[in-house]
N, C-alpha and C. Protein backbone atom coordinates (compact mmCIF):
# COMPACT_ATOMS: atom_id res chain seq x y z
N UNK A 1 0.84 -1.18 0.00
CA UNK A 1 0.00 0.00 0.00
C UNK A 1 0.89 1.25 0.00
N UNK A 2 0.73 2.21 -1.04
CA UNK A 2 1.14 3.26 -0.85
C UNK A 2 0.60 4.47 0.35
N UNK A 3 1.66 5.15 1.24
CA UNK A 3 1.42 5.89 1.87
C UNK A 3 0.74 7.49 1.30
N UNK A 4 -0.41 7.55 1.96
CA UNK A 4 -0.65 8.87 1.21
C UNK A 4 -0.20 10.28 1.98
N UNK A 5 0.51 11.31 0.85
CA UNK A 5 1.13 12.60 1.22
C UNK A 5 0.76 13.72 1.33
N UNK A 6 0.59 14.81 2.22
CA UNK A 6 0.21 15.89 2.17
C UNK A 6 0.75 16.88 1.75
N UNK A 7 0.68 17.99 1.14
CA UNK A 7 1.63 19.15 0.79
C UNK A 7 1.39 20.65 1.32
N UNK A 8 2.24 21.35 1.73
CA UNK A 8 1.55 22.27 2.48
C UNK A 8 2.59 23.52 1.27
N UNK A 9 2.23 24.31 1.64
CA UNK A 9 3.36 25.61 0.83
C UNK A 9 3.01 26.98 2.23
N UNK A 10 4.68 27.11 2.18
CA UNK A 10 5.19 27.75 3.54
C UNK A 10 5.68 29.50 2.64
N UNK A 11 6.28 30.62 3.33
CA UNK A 11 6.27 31.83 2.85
C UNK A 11 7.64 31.66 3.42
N UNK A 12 8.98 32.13 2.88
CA UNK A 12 9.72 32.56 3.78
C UNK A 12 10.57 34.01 3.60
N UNK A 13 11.32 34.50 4.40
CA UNK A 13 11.55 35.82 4.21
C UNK A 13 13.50 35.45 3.24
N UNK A 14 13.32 36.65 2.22
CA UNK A 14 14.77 36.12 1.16
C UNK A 14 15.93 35.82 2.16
N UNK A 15 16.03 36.41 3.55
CA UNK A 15 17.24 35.86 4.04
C UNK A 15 17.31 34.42 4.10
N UNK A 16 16.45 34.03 4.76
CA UNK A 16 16.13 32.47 5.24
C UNK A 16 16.50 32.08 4.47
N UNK A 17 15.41 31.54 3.23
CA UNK A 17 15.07 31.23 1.93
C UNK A 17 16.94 31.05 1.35
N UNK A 18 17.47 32.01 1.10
CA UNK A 18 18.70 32.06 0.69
C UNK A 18 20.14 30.85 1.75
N UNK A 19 19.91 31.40 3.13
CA UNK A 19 20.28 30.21 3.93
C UNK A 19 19.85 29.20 3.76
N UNK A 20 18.80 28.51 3.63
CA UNK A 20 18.08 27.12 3.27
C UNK A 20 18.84 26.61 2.34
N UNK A 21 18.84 27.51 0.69
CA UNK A 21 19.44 27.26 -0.95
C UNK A 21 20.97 27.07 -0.39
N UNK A 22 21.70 27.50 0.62
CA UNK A 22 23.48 27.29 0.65
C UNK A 22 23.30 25.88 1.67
N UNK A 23 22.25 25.76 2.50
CA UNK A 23 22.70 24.46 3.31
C UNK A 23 22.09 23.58 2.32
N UNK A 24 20.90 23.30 1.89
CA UNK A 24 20.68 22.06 0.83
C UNK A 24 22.01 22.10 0.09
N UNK A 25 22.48 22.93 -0.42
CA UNK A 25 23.56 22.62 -1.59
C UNK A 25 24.85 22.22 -0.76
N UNK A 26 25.06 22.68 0.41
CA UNK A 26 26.23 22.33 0.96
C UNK A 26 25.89 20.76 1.54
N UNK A 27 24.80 20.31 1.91
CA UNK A 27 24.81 18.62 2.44
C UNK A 27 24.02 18.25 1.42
N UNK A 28 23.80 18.45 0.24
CA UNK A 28 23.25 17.79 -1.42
C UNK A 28 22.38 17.21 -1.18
N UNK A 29 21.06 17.84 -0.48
CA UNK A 29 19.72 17.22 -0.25
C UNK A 29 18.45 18.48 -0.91
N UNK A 30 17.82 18.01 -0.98
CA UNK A 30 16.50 18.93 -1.68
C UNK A 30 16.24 19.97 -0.73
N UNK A 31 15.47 21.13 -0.63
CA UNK A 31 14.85 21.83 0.19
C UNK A 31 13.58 20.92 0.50
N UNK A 32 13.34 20.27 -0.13
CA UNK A 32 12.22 19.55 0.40
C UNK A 32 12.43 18.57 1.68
N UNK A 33 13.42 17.94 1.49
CA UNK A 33 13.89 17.43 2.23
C UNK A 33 14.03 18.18 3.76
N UNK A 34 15.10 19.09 3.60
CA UNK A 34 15.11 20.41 4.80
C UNK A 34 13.73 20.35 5.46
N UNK A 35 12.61 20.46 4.83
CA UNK A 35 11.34 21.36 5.55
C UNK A 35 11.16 19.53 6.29
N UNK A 36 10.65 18.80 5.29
CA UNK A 36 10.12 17.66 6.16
C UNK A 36 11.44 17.16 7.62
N UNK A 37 12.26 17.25 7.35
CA UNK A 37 13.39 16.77 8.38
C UNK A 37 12.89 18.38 9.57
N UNK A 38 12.87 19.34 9.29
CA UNK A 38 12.60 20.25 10.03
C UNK A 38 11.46 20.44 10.38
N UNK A 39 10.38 19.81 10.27
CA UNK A 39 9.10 19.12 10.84
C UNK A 39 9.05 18.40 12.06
N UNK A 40 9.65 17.02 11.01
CA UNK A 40 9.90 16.03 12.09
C UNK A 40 10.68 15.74 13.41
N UNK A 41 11.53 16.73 13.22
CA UNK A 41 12.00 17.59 14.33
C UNK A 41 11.44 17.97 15.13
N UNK A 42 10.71 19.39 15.32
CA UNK A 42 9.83 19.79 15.98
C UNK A 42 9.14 19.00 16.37
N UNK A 43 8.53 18.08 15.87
CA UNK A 43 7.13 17.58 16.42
C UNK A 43 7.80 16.50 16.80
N UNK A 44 8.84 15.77 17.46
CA UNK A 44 9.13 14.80 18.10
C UNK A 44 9.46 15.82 19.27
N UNK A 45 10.41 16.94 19.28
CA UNK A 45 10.71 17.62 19.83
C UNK A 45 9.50 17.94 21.25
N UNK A 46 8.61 18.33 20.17
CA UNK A 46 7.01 18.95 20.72
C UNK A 46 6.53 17.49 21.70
N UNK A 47 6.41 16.22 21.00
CA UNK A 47 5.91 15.37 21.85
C UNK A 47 6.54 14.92 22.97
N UNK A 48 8.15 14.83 22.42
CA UNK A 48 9.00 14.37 23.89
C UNK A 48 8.94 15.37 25.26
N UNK A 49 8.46 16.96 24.56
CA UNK A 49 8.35 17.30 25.81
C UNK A 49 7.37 17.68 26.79
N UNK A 50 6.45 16.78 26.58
CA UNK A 50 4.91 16.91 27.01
C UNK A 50 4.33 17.70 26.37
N UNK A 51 3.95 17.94 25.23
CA UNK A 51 3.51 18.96 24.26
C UNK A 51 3.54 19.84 24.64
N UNK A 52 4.48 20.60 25.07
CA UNK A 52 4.57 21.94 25.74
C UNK A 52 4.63 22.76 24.49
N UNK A 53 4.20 23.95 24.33
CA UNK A 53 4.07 24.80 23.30
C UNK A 53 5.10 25.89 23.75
N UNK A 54 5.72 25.42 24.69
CA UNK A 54 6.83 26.90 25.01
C UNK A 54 8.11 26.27 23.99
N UNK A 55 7.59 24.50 24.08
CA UNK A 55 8.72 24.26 23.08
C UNK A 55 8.93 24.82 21.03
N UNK A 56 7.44 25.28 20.70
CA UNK A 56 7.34 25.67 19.58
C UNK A 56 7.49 27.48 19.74
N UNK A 57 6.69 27.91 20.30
CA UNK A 57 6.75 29.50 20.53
C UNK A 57 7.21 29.95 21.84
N UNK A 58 7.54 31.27 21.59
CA UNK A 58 7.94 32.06 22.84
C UNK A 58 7.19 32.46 23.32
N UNK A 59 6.23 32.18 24.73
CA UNK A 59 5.16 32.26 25.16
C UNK A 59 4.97 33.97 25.38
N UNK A 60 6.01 34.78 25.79
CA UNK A 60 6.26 36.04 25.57
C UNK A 60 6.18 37.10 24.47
N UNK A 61 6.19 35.96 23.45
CA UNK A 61 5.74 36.99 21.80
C UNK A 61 4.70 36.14 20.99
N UNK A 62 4.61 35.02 21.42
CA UNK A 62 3.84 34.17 20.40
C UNK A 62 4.46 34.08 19.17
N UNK A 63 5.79 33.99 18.95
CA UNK A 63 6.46 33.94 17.71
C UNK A 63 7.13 32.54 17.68
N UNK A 64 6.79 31.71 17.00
CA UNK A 64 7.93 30.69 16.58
C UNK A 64 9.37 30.95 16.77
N UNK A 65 9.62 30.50 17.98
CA UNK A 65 11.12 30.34 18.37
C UNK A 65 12.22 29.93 17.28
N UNK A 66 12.24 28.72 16.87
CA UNK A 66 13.27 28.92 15.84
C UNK A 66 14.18 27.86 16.37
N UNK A 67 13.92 27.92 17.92
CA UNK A 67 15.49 27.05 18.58
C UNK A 67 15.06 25.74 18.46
């Protein structure tokens, strides 16, 4: 059985975006790759730590932390 995939489309600002294009090319993986590995991250991240949401945002700005 094939697994079925979702696709989402994300905005990012040209700095990022430009950092993203030098690390895919520097470890020779897709940007696609990047976002799903940087998902799955977080959200193991998110579950290992009792779904704490201080682990996704800064409860102080409501901004996606980043760390």
């Amino acid at each position: 059985m094939v697994a079925t995939k979702s696709r989402i489309t994300i905005n990012l600002d040209e700095h990022n975006y430009q950092e993203l294009i030098e690390l895919s090319n520097e470890l020779d993986v897709s940007l696609a790759w990047l976002g799903r590995k940087a998902f799955t991250d977080l959200l193991a991240k998110y579950r290992r730590d009792g779904k704490n949401a201080s682990v996704v945002f800064d409860p102080s700005t409501n901004v996606a932390s980043g760390s």
